[in-house]
Protein backbone atom coordinates (compact mmCIF):
# COMPACT_ATOMS: atom_id res chain seq x y z
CA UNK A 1 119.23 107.14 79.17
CA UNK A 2 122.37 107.13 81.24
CA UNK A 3 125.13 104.34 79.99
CA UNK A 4 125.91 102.95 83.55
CA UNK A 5 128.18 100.18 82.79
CA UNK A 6 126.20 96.69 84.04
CA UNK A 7 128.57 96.66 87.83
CA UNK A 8 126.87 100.38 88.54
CA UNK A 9 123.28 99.06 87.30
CA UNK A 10 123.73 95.97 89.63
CA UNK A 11 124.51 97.88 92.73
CA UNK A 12 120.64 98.44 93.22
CA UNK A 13 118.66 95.36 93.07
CA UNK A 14 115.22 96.55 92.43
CA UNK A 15 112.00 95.64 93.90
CA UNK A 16 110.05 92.39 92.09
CA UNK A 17 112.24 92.23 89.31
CA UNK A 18 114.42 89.59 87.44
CA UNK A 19 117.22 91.91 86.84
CA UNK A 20 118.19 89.39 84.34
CA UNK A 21 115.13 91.11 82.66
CA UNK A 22 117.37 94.37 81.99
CA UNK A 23 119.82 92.94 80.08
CA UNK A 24 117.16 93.38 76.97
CA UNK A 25 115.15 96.16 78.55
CA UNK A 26 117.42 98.61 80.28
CA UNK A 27 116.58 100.87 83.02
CA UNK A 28 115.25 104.20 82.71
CA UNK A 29 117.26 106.84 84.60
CA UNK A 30 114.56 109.70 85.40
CA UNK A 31 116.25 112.66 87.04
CA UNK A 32 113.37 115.22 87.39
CA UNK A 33 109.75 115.22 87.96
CA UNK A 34 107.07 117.93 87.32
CA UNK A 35 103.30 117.97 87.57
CA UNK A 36 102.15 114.63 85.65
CA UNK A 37 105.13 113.82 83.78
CA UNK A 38 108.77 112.62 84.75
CA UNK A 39 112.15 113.10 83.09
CA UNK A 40 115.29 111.72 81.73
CA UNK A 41 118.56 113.06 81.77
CA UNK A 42 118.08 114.17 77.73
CA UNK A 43 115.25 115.45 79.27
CA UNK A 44 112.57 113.15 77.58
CA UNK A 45 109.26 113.77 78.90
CA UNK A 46 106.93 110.49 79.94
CA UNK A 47 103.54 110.43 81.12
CA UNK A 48 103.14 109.17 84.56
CA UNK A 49 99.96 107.64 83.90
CA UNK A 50 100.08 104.77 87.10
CA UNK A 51 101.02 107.75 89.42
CA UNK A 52 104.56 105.66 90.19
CA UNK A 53 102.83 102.68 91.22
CA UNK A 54 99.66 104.41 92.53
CA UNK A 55 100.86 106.73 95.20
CA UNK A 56 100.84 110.00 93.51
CA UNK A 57 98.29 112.31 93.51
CA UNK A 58 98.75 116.01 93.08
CA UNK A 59 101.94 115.78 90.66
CA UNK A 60 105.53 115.50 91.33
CA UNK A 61 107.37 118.54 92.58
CA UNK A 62 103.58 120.13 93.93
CA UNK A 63 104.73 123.44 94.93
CA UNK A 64 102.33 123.31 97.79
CA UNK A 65 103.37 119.78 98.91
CA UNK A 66 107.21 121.12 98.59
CA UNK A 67 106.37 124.03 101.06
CA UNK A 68 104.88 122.01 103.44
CA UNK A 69 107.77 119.93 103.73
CA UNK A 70 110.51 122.39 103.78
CA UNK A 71 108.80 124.69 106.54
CA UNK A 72 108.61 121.14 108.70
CA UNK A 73 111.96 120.53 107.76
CA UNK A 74 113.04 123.87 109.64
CA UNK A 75 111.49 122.60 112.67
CA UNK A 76 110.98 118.95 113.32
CA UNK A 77 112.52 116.74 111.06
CA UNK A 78 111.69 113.45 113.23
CA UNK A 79 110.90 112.59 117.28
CA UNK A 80 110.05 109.03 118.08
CA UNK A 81 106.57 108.61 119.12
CA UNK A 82 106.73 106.50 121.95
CA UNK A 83 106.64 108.68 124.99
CA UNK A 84 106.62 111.80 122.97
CA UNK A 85 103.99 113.41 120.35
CA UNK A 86 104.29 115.99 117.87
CA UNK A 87 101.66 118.23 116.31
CA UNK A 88 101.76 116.69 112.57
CA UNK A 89 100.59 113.63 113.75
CA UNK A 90 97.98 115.02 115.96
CA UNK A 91 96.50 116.95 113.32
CA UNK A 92 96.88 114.06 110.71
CA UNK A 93 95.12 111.84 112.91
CA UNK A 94 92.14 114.24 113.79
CA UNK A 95 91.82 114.67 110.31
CA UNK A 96 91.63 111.58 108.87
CA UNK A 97 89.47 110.80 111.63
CA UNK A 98 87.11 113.03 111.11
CA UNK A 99 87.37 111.87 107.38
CA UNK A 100 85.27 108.92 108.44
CA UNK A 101 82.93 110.48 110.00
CA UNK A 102 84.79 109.69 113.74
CA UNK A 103 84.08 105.81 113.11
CA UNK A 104 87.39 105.45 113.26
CA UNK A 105 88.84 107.39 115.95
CA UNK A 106 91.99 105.59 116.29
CA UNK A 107 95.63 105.94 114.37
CA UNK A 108 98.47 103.92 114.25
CA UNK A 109 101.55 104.81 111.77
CA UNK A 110 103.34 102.57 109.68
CA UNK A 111 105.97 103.07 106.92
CA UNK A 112 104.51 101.79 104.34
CA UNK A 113 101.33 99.71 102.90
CA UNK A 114 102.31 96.05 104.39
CA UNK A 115 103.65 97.32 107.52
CA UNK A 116 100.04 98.52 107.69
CA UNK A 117 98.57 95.09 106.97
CA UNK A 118 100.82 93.13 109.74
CA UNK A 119 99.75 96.19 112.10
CA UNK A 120 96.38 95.81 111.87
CA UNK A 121 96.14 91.65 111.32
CA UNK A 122 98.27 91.49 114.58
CA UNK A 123 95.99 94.11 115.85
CA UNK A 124 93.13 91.65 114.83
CA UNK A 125 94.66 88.58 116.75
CA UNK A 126 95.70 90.88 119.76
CA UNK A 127 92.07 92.23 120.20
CA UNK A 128 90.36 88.73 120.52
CA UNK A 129 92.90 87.13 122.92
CA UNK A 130 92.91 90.69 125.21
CA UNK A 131 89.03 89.80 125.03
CA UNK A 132 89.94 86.10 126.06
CA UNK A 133 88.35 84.60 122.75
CA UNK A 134 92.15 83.35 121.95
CA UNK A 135 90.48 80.30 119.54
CA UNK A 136 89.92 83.14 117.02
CA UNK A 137 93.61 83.09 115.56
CA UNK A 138 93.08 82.77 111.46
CA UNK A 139 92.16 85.39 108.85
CA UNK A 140 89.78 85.29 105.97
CA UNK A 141 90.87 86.95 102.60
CA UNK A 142 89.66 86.82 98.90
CA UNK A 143 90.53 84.12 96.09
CA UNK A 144 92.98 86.56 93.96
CA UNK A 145 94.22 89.22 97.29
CA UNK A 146 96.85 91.03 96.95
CA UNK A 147 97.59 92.87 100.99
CA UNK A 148 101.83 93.03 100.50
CA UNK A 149 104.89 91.19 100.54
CA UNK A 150 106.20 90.61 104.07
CA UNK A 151 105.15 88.22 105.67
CA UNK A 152 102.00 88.18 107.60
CA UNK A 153 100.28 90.06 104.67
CA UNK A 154 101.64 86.90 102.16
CA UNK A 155 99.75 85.38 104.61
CA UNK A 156 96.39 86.96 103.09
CA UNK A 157 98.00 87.20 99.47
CA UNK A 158 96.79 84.75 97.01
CA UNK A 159 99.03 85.15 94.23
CA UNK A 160 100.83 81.31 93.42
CA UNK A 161 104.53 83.07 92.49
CA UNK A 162 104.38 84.37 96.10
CA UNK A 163 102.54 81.92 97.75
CA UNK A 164 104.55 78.79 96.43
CA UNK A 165 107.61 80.48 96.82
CA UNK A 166 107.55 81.41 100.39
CA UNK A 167 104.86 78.91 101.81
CA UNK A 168 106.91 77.22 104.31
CA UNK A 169 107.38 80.63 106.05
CA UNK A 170 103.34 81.71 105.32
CA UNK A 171 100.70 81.02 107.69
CA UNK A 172 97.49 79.11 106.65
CA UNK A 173 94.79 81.22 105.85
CA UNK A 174 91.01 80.82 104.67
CA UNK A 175 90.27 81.57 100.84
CA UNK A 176 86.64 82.81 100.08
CA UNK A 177 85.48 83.31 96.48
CA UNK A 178 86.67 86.79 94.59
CA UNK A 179 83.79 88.70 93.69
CA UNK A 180 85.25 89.81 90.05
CA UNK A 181 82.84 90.54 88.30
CA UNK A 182 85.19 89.01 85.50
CA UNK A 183 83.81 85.78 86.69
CA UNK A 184 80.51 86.26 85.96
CA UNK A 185 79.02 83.14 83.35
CA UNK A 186 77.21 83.43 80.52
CA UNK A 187 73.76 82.81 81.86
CA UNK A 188 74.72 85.17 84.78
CA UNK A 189 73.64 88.64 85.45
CA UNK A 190 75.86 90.73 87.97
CA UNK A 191 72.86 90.37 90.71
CA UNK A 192 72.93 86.24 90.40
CA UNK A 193 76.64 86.44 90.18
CA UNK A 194 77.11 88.45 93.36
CA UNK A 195 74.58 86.80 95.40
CA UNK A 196 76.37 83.24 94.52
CA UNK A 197 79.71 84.57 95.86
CA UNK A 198 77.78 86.24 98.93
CA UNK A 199 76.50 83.17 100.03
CA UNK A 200 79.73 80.79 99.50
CA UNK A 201 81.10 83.70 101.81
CA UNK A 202 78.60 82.77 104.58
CA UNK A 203 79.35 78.99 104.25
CA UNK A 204 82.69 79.64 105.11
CA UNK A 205 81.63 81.86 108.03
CA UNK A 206 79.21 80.18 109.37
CA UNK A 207 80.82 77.37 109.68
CA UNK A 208 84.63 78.92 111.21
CA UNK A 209 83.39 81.83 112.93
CA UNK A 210 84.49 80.45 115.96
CA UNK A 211 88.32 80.37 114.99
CA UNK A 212 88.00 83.07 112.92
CA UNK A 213 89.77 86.85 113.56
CA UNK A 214 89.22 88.84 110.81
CA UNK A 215 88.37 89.09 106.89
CA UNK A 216 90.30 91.28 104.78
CA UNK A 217 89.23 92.61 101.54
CA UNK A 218 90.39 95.63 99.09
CA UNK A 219 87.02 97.56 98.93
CA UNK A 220 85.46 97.48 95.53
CA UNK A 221 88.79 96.74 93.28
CA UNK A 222 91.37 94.19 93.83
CA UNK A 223 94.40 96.28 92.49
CA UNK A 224 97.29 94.09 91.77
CA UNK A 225 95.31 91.18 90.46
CA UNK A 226 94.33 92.58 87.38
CA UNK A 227 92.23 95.97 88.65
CA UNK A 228 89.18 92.90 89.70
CA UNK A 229 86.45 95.36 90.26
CA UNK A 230 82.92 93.93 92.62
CA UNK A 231 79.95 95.30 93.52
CA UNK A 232 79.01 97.41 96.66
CA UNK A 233 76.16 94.90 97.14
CA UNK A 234 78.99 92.41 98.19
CA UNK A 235 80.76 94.89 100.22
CA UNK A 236 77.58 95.55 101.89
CA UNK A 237 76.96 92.20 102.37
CA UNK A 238 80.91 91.76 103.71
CA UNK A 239 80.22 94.14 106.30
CA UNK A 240 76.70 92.13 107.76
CA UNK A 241 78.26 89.04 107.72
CA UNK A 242 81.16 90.06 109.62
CA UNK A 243 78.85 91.77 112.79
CA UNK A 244 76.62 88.53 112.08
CA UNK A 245 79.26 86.02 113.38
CA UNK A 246 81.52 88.48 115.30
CA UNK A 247 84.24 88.64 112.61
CA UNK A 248 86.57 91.72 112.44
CA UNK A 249 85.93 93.70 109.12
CA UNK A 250 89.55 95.07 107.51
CA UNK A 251 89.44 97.52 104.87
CA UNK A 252 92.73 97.33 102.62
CA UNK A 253 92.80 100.78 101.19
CA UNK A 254 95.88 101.42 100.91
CA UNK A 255 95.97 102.29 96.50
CA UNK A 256 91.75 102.30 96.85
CA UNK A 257 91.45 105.34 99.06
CA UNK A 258 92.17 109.05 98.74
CA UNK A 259 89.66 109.23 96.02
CA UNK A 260 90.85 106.76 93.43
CA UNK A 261 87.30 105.26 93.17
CA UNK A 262 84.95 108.31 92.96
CA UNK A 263 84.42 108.46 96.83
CA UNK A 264 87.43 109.82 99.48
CA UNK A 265 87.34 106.05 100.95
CA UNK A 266 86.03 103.12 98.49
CA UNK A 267 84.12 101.78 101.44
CA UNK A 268 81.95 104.39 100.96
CA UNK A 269 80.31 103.15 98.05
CA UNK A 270 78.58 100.34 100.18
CA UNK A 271 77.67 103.28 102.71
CA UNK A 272 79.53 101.13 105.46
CA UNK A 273 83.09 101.28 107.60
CA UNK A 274 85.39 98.71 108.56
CA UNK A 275 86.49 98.24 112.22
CA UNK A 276 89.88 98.63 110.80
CA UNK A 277 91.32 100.81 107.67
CA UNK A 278 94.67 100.56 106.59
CA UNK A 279 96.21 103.24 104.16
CA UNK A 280 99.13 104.41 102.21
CA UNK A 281 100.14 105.32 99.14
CA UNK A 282 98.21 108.00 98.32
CA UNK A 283 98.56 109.23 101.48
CA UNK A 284 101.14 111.68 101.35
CA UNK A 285 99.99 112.41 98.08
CA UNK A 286 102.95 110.21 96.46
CA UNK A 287 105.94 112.05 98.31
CA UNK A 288 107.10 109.74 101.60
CA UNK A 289 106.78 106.68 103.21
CA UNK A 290 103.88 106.64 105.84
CA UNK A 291 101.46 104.43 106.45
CA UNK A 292 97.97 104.42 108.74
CA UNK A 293 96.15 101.86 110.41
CA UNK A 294 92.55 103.68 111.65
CA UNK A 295 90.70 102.07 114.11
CA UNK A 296 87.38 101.60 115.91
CA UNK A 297 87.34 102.95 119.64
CA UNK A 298 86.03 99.24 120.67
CA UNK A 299 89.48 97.88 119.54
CA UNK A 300 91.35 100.63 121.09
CA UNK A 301 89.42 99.90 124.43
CA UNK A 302 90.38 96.44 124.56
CA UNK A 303 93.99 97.17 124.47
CA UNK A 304 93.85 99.80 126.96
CA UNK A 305 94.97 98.39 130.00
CA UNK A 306 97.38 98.35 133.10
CA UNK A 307 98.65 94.69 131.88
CA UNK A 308 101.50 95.49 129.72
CA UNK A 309 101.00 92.59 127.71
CA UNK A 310 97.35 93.97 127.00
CA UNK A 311 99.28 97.05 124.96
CA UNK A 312 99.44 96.20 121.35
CA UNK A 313 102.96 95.49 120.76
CA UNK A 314 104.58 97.22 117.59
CA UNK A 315 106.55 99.99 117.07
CA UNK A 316 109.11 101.10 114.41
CA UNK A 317 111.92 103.92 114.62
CA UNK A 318 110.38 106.19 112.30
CA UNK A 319 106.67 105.76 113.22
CA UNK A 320 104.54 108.92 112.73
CA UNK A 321 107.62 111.24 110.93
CA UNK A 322 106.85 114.68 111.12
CA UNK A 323 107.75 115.59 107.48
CA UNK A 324 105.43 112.96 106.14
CA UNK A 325 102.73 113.96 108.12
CA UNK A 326 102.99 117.44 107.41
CA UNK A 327 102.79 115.95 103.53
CA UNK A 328 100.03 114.01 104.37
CA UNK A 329 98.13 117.13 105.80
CA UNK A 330 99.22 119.23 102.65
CA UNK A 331 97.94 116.46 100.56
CA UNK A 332 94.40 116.55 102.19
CA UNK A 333 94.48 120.40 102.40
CA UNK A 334 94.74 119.93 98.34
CA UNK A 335 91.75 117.91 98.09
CA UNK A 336 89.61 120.98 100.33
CA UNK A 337 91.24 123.68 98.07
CA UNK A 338 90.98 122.16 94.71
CA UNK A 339 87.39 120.89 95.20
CA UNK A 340 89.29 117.20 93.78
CA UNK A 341 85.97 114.59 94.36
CA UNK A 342 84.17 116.79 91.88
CA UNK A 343 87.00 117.37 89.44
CA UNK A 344 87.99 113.57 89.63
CA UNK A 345 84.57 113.04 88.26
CA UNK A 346 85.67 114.97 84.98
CA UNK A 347 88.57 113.71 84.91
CA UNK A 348 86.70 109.95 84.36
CA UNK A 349 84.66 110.55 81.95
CA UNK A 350 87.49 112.61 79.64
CA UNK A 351 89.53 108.89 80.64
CA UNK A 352 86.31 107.27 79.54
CA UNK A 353 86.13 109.32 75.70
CA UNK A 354 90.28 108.94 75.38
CA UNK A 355 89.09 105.31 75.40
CA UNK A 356 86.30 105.05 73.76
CA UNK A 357 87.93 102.85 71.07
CA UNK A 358 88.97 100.39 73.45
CA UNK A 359 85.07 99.70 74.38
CA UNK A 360 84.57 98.55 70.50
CA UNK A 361 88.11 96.79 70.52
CA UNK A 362 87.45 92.91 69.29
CA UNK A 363 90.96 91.96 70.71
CA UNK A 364 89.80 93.68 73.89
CA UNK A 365 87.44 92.35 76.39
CA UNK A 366 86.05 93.24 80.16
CA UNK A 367 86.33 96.98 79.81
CA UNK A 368 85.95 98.41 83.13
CA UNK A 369 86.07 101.61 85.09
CA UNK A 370 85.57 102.96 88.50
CA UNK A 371 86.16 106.76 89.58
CA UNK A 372 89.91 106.91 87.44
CA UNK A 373 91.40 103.59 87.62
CA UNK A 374 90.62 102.23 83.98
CA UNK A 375 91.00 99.35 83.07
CA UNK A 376 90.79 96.49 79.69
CA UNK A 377 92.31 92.63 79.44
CA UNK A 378 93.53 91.45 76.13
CA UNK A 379 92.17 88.41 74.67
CA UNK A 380 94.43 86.04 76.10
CA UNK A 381 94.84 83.95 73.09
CA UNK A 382 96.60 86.96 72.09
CA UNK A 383 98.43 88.15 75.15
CA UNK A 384 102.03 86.33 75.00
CA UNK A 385 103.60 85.62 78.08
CA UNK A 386 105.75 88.74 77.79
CA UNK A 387 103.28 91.31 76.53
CA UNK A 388 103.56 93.66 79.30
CA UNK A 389 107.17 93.36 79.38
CA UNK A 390 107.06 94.38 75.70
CA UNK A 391 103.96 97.02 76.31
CA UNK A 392 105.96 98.68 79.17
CA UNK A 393 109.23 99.31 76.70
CA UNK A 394 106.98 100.09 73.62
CA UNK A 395 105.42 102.66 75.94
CA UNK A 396 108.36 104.15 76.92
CA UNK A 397 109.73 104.72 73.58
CA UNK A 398 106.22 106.90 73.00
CA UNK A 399 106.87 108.32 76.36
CA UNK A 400 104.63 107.03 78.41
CA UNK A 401 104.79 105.31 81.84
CA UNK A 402 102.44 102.06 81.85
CA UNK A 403 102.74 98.97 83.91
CA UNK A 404 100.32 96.28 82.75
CA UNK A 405 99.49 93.54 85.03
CA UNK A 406 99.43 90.10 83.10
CA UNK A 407 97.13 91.08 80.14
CA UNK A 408 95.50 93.90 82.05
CA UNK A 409 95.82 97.33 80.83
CA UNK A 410 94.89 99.83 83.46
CA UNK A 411 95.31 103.57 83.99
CA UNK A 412 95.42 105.23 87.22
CA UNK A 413 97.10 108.60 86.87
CA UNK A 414 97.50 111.49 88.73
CA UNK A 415 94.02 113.83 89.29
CA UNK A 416 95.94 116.58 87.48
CA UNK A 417 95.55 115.37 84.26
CA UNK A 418 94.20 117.32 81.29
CA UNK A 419 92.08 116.42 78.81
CA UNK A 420 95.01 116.83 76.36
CA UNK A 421 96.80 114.47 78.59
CA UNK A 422 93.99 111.86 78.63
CA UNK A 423 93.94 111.95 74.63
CA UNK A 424 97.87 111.43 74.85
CA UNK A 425 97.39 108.40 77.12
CA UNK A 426 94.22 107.21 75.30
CA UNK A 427 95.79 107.12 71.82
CA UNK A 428 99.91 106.26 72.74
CA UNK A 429 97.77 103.15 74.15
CA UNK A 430 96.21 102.42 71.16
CA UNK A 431 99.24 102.88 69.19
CA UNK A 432 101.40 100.34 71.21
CA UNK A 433 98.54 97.89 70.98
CA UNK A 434 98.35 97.74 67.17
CA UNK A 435 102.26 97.94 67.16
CA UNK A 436 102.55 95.11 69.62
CA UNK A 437 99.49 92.84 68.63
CA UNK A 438 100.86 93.17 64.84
């Protein structure tokens, strides 16, 4: 680690964090990245095994990533998009269009994940009141939702430390049960359990449909909340219930899509698409800022106008950059050339055997996995309040990158892992369990 002295260390203030915290658990200086693993400047490898908080994909420095970028940057490094178009974005947009099957034939760039939530909630609100229906105005989102941290996505975040700290700038929203399947009771199967949450949903439909314009939901695993994973069936149901009483379906898949589920978009489990889709992250395969809002041509239609005020008003300097769209294309090239779908399915189940101990673990409970996120909660008579401060810096010293959430240990590395790296992860796990529970 670099010895900054503490004014040098202060002149970033860094992203959710009580810098406070760093005065026992100091920051780690990475200078290089390559493939799955990251650097120090003594040149200490460590495992990136949460892809740098889900966003990469391919590895750092991907060589074919890195080319794509630097032949952009010899041509177009940025043009704004308003009045003016550029052939990265054309071809991103036909492409991920295509992606779903051209249900959603519409795209409109953000910079980053909740940029891409306020797009497409004010995109929600705008539609209805271009369609005169201005009574729908409020938005439905899950017990537990995590969508982002500015404002009109705290708005459909239901995490108290946010909520209670910003709620006299937060709109009022409408909470419907979470589907975790974390939830379930004892006398419960995963069918009963489901259903019971299905049909609370409808309640609270049914009975504000009229005021309602949209529900938003991460498809199949509620990330930030403790990797909360649901069945399709709900999704399935989600997606009725929303044509039933004329609700706008958004799909949050901003760290669920680009295959970290098992399918390219975790909608696809339930067989069914959104009206809209919002996605980052993985996106440009971990490398720059650039975020998507897809869209259904019924929503595009109903801005289309020659009222100004019919437009949908947002914009941003830096909308649609060509060098992260020309990432974002290299990234989905790398999925057609490296066959990833199929080799992600390897890649779970050598996760899977590197954790087959946890499975058996008594201190362990609600083991749980879904394409490669992995994920296990400890006991929480066991978890202190600082055990993932105290995992993270255990980890560390075994080099390995790991972020726990709460008592939730997940995994959700890049798709270039081998199986010798999954037996790393698996066991260094392990190890900083015993060493931490002891």
């Amino acid at each position: 680690m670099m010895n900054w002295n503490s004014r040098s260390l202060a002149a970033i203030w860094h992203p959710c964090t009580q810098m406070k915290g760093h005065e026992e658990i100091p920051l780690l200086a990475i200078k290089r990245g390559k493939g799955a693993f990251l650097y120090d400047h003594q040149d200490k490898a460590y495992l990136d095994s949460i892809s740098s908080w889900w966003t990469n994909l391919f590895g750092h420095a991907n060589p074919s990533i890195n080319q794509a970028i630097t032949d952009q940057l010899n041509e177009l490094e940025h043009v704004m998009l308003a009045g003016m178009t550029h052939e990265p974005a054309i071809l991103l947009s036909e492409q991920l269009s295509a992606l779903t099957q051209n249900n959603l034939g519409h795209a409109f760039y953000g910079s980053d994940g909740a940029s891409a939530v306020e797009i497409a909630l004010k995109m929600s609100f705008h539609y209805w009141r271009n369609l005169g229906k201005v009574k729908k105005t409020q938005f439905v989102c899950l017990a537990n939702s995590y969508h982002g941290e500015t404002l009109g996505a705290l708005s459909v975040t239901d995490i108290p430390i946010f909520s209670d700290t910003y709620s006299e700038l937060l709109r009022s929203k409408i909470l419907a049960p979470s589907p975790d399947l974390r939830l379930i009771q004892e006398h419960q199967s995963e069918e009963e359990f489901t259903l019971q949450t299905i049909l609370k949903l409808e309640e609270i439909l049914s009975a504000q449909h009229s005021t309602i314009a949209a529900l938003i939901i991460e498809p199949m695993v509620q990330c930030a909340t403790g990797m909360a994973m649901h069945s399709s069936t709900y999704l399935k149901s989600v997606r009725g219930l929303c044509d039933k009483y004329q609700i706008l379906l958004i799909a949050d898949e901003i760290a669920v899509g680009f295959g970290r589920t098992g399918t390219f978009f975790a909608s696809e489990h339930a067989d069914i698409w959104p009206d809209l889709m919002t996605l980052s992250k993985g996106l440009t395969g971990g490398y720059l800022p650039l975020s998507v809002v897809l869209s259904r041509d019924k929503i595009y239609q109903a801005f289309y106008s020659n009222q100004t005020s019919h437009g949908f008003l947002h914009s941003h300097s830096y909308t649609g950059n060509p060098l992260a769209c020309r990432s974002a294309l290299a990234t989905l090239e790398l999925f057609k050339t490296l066959g990833t779908l199929q080799q992600n399915c390897i890649l779970a189940r050598q996760l899977r055997r590197a954790f087959d101990w946890a499975q058996a673990d008594s201190r362990l409970e609600h083991f749980r996995q879904l394409g490669t996120i992995l994920a296990f909660d400890v006991k929480k008579d066991l978890a202190t309040p600082y055990f993932s401060k105290l995992f993270f810096a255990k980890a560390l010293e075994k080099g390995l990158l790991i972020r726990p959430i709460g008592n939730t240990v997940y995994v959700m590395p890049p798709y270039i892992l081998t199986e010798k790296d999954c037996l790393f992860l698996g066991s260094t796990v392990q190890i900083c369990l015993d060493e931490i529970l002891r």
